[in-house]
Protein backbone atom coordinates (compact mmCIF):
# COMPACT_ATOMS: atom_id res chain seq x y z
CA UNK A 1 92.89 96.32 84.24
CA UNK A 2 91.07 98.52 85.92
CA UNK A 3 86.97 98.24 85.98
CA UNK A 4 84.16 95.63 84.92
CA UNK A 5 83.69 94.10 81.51
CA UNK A 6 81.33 91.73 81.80
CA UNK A 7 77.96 91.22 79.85
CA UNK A 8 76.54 93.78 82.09
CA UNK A 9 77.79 96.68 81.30
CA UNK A 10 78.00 96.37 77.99
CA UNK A 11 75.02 98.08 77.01
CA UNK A 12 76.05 100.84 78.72
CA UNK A 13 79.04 100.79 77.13
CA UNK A 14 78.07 101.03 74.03
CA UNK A 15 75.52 103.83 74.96
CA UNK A 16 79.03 105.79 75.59
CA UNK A 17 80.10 104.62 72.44
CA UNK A 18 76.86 105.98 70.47
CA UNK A 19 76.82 109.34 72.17
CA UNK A 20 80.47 110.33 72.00
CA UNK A 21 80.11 109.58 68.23
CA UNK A 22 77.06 111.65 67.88
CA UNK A 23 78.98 114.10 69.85
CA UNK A 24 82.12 114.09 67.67
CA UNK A 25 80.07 114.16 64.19
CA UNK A 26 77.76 117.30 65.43
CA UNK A 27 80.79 119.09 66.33
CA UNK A 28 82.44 118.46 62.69
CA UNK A 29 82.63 121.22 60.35
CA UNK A 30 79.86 119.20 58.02
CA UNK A 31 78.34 117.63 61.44
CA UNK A 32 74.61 117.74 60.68
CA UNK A 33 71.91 117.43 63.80
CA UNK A 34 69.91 114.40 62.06
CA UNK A 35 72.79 112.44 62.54
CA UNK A 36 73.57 113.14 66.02
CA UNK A 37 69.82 112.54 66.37
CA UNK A 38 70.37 108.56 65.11
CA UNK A 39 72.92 108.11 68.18
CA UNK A 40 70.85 109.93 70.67
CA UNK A 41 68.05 107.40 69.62
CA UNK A 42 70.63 104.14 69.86
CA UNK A 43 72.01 105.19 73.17
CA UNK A 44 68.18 105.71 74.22
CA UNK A 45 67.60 102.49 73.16
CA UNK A 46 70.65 100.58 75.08
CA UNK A 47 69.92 102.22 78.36
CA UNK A 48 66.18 101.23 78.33
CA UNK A 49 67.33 97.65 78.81
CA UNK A 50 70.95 98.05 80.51
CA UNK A 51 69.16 97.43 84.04
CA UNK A 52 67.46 94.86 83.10
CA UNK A 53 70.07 93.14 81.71
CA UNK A 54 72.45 93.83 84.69
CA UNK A 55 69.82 92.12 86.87
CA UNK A 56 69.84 89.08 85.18
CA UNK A 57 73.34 88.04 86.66
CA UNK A 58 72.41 87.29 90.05
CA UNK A 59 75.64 86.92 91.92
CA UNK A 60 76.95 90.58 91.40
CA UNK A 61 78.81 91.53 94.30
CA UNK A 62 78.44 95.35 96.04
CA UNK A 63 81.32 96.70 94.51
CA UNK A 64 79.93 95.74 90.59
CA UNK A 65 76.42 96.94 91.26
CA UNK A 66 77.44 100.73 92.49
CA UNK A 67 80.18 100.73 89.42
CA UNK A 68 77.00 99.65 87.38
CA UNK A 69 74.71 102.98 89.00
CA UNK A 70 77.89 105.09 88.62
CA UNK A 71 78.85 104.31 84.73
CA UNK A 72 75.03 104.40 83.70
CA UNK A 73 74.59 108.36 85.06
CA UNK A 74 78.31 109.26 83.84
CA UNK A 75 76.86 108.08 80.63
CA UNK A 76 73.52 109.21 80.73
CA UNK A 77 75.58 112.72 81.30
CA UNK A 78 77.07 112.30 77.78
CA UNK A 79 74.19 110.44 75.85
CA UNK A 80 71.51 112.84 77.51
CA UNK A 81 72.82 116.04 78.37
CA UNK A 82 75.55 116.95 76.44
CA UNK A 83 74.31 114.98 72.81
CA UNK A 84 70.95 117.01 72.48
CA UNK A 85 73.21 120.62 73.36
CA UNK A 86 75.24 119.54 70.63
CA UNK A 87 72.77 118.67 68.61
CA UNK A 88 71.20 122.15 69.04
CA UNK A 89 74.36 123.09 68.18
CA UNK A 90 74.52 121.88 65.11
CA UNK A 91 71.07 123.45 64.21
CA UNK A 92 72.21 126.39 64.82
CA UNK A 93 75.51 126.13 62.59
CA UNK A 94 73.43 123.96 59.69
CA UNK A 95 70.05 126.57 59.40
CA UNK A 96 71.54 129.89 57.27
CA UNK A 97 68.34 131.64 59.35
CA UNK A 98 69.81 131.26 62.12
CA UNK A 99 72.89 132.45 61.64
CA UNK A 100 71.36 135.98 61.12
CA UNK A 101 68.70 135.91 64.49
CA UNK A 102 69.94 138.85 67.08
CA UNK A 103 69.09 136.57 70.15
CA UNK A 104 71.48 133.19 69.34
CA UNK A 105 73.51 134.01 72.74
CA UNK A 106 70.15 133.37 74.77
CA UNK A 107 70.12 129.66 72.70
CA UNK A 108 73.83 128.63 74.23
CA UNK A 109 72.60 129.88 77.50
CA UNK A 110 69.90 127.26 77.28
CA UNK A 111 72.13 124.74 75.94
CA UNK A 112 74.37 125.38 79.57
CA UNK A 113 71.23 125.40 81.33
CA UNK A 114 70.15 122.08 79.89
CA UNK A 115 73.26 120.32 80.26
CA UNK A 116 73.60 121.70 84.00
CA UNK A 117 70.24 120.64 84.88
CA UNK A 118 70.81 116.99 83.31
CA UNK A 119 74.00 116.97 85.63
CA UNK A 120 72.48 118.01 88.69
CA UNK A 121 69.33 115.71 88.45
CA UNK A 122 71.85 112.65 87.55
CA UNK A 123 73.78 113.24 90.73
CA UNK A 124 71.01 114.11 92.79
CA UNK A 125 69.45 110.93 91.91
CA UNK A 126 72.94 108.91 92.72
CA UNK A 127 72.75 109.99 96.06
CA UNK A 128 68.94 109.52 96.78
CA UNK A 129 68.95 106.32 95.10
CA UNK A 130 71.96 104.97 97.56
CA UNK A 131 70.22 106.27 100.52
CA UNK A 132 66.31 104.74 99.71
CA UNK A 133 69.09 101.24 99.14
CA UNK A 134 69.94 101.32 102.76
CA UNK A 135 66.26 100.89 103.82
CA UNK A 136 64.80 99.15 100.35
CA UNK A 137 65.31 96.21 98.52
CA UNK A 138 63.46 96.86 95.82
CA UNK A 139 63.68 98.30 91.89
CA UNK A 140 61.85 102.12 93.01
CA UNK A 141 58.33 102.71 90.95
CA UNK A 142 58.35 106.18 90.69
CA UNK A 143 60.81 108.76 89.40
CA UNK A 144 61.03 112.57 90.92
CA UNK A 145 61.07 114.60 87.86
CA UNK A 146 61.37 113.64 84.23
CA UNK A 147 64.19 111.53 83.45
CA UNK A 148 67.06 112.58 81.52
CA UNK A 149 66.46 109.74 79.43
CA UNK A 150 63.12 111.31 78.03
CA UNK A 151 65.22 113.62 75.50
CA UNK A 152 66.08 110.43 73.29
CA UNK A 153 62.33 110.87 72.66
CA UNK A 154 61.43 114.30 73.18
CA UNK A 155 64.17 115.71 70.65
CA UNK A 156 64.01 113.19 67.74
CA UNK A 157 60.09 114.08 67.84
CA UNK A 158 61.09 117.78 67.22
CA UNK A 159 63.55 116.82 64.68
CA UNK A 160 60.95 114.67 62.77
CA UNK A 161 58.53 118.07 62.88
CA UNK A 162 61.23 120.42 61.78
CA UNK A 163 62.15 117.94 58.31
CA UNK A 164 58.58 117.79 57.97
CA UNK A 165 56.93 121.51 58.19
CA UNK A 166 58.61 123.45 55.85
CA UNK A 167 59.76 126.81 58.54
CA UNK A 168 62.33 126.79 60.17
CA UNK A 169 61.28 125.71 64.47
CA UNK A 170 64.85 125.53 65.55
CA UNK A 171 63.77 128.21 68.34
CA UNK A 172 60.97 125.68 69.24
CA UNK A 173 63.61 123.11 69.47
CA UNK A 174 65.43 125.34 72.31
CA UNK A 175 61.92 126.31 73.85
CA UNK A 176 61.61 122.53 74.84
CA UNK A 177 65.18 122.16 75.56
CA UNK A 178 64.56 124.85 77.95
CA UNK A 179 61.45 123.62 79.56
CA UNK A 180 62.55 119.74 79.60
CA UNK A 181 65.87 121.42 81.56
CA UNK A 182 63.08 122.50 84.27
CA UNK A 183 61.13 119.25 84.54
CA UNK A 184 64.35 117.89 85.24
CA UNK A 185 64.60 119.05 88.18
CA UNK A 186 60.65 119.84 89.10
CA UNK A 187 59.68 117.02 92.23
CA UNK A 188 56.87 115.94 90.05
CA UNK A 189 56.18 112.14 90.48
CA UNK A 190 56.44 110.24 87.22
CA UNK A 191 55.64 106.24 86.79
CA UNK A 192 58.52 104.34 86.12
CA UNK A 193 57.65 101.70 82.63
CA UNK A 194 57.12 98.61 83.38
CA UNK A 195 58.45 96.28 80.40
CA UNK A 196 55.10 96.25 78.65
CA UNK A 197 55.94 100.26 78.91
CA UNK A 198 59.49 100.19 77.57
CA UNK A 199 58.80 98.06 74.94
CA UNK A 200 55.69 100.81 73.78
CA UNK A 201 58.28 103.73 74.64
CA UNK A 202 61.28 101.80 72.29
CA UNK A 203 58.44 101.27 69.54
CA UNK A 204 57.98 104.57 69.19
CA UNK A 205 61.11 105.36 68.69
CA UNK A 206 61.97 102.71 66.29
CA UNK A 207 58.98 104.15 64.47
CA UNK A 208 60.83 108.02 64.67
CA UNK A 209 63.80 106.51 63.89
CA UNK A 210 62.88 104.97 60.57
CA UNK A 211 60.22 107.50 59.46
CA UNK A 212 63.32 109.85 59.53
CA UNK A 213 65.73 107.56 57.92
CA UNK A 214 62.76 107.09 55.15
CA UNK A 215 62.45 110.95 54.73
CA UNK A 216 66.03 111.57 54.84
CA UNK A 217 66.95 108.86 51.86
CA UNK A 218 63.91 109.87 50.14
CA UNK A 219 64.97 113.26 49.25
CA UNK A 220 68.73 112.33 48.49
């Protein structure tokens, strides 16, 4: 059989897994974007550790660490780019408002621009990341641009405003989608998290997540 299934890739895996379901459920005729917003969060939450696990089996050989780079920004394509258009999607299909609002063309032109921009900063990185390996050794400090992997944050914090206030900020949803597709791709140096940093980053989410699981069952 064709590929690796060992205990690291997994998480990855199962990152897949979350997005393709939150994919799938946002696209169904009662898909809503809160729950599309629950996957984005788990596959988030798998990725910030899928390195870290990987690195913990020492004898990987060549060929098992580039499939690991190459199946972690194929997924991060799905979890990260095309999860949080659909999810905008869904917004605009589940809000009556807007349904009626003359512009809703220039919103699927951002969702394309986000999801292009996610795809060219994944492969971009691919390629710089395999030529820094030739000359380095060493896990890189610093991204170049925001990382893709910033929308299982950014968007869920939107989502937790817009079930909160009680107007309608769907096109403040796509303003952000729009300017996160930018800093994507801006060469703006960014500190990679450390795991005292990962763990703060996945706190805050898990504090999202269940503030809008709270809300949500609260008002069934």
């Amino acid at each position: 059989m064709l590929g690796f299934y060992d205990y690291t890739c997994w998480l990855t895996y199962l990152s897949l897994l979350s997005a393709g379901s939150g994919i799938l459920l946002c696209l169904n005729d009662d898909g809503h974007p809160y729950i599309g917003i629950f996957f984005l969060m788990i596959s988030g939450l798998c990725d910030a550790f899928d390195g870290k696990v990987a690195r913990t089996k020492k004898n990987r050989t060549q060929a098992e660490k580039n499939f690991g780079i190459q199946i972690d920004s194929l997924t991060d394509v799905v979890a990260f780019g095309v999860l949080p258009a659909c999810i905008g999607y869904a917004m605009l299909r589940k809000f009556p408002f807007m349904e009626r609002f003359p512009l809703i063309s220039v919103f699927f032109a951002i969702m394309l621009i986000y999801m292009l921009a996610a795809m060219i900063r994944l492969a971009y990185f691919n390629v710089m990341e395999e030529e820094r390996q030739k000359t380095e050794d060493t896990v890189r400090e610093y991204y170049s641009g925001l990382p893709v992997t910033s929308s299982a944050l950014i968007f869920p914090i939107i989502l937790l405003i817009h079930y909160i206030v009680v107007w309608d900020i769907t096109p403040i949803f796509f303003a952000v989608m729009l300017f996160t597709a930018f800093a994507f791709l801006m060469p703006i140096p960014i500190k990679k998290p450390k795991l005292n940093g990962i763990l703060a980053l996945v706190g805050i989410g898990a504090v999202i997540f269940i503030t809008l699981l709270w809300l949500i069952l609260a008002r069934m």
